[in-house]
C-alpha atoms as a PDB file:
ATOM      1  CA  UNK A   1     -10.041  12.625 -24.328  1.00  0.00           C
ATOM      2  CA  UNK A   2      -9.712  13.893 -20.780  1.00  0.00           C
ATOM      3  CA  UNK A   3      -6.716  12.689 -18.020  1.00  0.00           C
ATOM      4  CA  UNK A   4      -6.498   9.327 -16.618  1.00  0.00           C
ATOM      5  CA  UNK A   5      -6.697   9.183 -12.720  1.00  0.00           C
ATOM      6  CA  UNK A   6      -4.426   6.683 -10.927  1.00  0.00           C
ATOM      7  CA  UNK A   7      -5.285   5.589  -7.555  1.00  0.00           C
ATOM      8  CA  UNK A   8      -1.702   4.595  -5.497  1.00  0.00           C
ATOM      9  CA  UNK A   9      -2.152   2.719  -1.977  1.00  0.00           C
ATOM     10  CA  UNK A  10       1.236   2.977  -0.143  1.00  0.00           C
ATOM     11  CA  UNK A  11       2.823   0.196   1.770  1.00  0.00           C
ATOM     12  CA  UNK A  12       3.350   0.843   5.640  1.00  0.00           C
ATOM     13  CA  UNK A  13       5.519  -2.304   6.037  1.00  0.00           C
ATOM     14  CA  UNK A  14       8.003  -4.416   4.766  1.00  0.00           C
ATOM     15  CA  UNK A  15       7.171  -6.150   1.711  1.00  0.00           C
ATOM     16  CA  UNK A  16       7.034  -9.965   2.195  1.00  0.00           C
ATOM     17  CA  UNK A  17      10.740 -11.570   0.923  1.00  0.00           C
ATOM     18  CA  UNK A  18      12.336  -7.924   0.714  1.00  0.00           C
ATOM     19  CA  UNK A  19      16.048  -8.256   2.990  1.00  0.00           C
ATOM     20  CA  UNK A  20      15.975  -5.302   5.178  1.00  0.00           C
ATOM     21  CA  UNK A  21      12.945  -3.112   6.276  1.00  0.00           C
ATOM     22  CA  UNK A  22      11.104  -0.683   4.207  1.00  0.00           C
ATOM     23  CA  UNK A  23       8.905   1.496   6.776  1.00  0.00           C
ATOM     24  CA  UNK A  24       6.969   3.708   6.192  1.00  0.00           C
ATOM     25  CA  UNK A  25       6.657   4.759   2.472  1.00  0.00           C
ATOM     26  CA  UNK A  26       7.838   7.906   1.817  1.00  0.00           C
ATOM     27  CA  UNK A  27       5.284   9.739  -0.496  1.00  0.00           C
ATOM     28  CA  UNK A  28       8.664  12.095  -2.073  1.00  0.00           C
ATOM     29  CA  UNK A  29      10.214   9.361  -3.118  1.00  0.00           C
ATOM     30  CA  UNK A  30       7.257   8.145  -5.356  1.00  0.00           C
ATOM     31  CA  UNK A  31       6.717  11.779  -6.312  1.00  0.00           C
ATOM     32  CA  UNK A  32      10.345  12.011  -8.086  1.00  0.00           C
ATOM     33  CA  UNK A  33      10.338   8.787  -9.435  1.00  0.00           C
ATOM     34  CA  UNK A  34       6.868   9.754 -11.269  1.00  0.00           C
ATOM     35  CA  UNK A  35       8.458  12.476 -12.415  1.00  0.00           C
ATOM     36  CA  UNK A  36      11.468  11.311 -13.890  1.00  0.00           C
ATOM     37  CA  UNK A  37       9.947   8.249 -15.281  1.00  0.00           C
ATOM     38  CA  UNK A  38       6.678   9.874 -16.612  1.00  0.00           C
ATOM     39  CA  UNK A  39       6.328  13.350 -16.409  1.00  0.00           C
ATOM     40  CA  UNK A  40       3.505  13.065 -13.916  1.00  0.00           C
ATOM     41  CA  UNK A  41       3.078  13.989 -10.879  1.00  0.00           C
ATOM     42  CA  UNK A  42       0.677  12.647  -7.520  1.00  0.00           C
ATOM     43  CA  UNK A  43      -0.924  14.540  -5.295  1.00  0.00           C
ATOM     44  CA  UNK A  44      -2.814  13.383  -2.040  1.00  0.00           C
ATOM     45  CA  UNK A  45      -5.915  11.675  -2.648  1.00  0.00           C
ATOM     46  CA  UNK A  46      -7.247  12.895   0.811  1.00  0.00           C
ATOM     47  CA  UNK A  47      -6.142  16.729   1.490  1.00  0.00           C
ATOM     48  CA  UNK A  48      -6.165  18.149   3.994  1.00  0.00           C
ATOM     49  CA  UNK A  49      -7.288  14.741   6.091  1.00  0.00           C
ATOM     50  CA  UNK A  50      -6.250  14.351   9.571  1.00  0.00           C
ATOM     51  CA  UNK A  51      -5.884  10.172   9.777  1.00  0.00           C
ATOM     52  CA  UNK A  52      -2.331   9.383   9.015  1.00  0.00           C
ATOM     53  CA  UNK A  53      -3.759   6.549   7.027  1.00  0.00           C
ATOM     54  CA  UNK A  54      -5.222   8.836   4.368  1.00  0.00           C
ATOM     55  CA  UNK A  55      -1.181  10.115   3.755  1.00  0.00           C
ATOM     56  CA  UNK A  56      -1.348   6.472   2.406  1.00  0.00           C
ATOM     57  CA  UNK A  57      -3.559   7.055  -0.550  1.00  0.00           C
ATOM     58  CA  UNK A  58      -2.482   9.286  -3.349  1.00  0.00           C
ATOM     59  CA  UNK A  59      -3.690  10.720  -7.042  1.00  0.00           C
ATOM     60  CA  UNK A  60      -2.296  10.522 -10.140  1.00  0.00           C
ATOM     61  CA  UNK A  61      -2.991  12.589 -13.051  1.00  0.00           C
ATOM     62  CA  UNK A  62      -2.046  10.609 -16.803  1.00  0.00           C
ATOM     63  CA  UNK A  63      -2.353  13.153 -19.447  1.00  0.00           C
ATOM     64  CA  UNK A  64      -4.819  12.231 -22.776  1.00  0.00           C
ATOM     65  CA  UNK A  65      -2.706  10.050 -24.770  1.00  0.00           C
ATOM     66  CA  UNK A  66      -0.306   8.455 -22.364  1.00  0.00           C
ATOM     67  CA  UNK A  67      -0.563   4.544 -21.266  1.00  0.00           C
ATOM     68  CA  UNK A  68      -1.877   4.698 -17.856  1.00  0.00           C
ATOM     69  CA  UNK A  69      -2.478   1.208 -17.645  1.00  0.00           C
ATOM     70  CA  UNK A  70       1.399   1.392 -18.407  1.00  0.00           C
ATOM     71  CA  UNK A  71       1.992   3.735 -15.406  1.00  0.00           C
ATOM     72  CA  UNK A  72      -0.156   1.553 -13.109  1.00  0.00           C
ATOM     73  CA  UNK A  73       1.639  -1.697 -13.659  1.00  0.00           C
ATOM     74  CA  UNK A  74       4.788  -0.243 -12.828  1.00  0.00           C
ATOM     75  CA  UNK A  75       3.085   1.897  -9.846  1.00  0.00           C
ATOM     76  CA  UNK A  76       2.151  -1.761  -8.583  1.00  0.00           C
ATOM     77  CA  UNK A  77       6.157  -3.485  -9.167  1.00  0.00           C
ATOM     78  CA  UNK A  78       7.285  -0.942  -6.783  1.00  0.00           C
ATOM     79  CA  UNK A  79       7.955  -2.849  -3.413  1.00  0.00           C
ATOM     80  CA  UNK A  80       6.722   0.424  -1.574  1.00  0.00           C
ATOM     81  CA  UNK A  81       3.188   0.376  -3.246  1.00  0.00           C
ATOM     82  CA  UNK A  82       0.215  -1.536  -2.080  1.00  0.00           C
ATOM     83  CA  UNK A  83      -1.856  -1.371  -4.939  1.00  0.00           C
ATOM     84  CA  UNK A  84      -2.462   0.885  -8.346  1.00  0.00           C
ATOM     85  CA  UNK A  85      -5.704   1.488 -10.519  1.00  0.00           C
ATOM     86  CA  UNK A  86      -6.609   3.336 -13.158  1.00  0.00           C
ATOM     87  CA  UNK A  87     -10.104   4.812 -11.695  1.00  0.00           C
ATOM     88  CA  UNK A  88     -12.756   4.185 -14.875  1.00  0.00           C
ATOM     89  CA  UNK A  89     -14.196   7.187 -16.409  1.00  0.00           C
ATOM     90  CA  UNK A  90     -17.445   8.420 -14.359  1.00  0.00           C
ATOM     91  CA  UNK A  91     -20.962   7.812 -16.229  1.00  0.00           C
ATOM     92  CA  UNK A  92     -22.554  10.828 -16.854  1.00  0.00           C
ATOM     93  CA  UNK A  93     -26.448  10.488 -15.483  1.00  0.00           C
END
């Protein structure tokens, strides 16, 4: 079974009900806590791309065997994420 891909949208503002501001999410931050929590690591979805938007948008590789759904749910309780998926598996033609 190959790798589950994660697609992370990043928040650029305060979540709603959150005391205190946010800002900009800070894609290091996410990268440790990956790490410590699941071994994984992200990497930018868009390389290389010169909108700062696209800094917004990142990968995330879930080895055969772990829960990615499980890594996406807590991807999306994180008040600096906008949104998490596991991308389904592309149909061969």
């Amino acid at each position: 079974m190959a790798e589950a891909e994660i697609v992370v949208q990043l928040r650029t503002q305060s979540p709603p009900g959150l005391a205190g501001p946010v800002g900009v999410a800070r894609p290091a931050d996410l990268h440790g806590w990956l790490a410590r929590r699941f071994g994984v690591t992200a990497e930018p979805l868009h390389p290389g791309g010169g909108d700062p938007d696209s800094a917004r948008w990142l990968r995330v590789g879930v080895p055969a065997g772990a829960d990615a759904e499980a890594v996406a749910a807590a991807l999306r309780a994180r008040p600096d994420v906008e949104a998490a998926y596991v991308k389904p598996p592309a149909d061969l033609p």
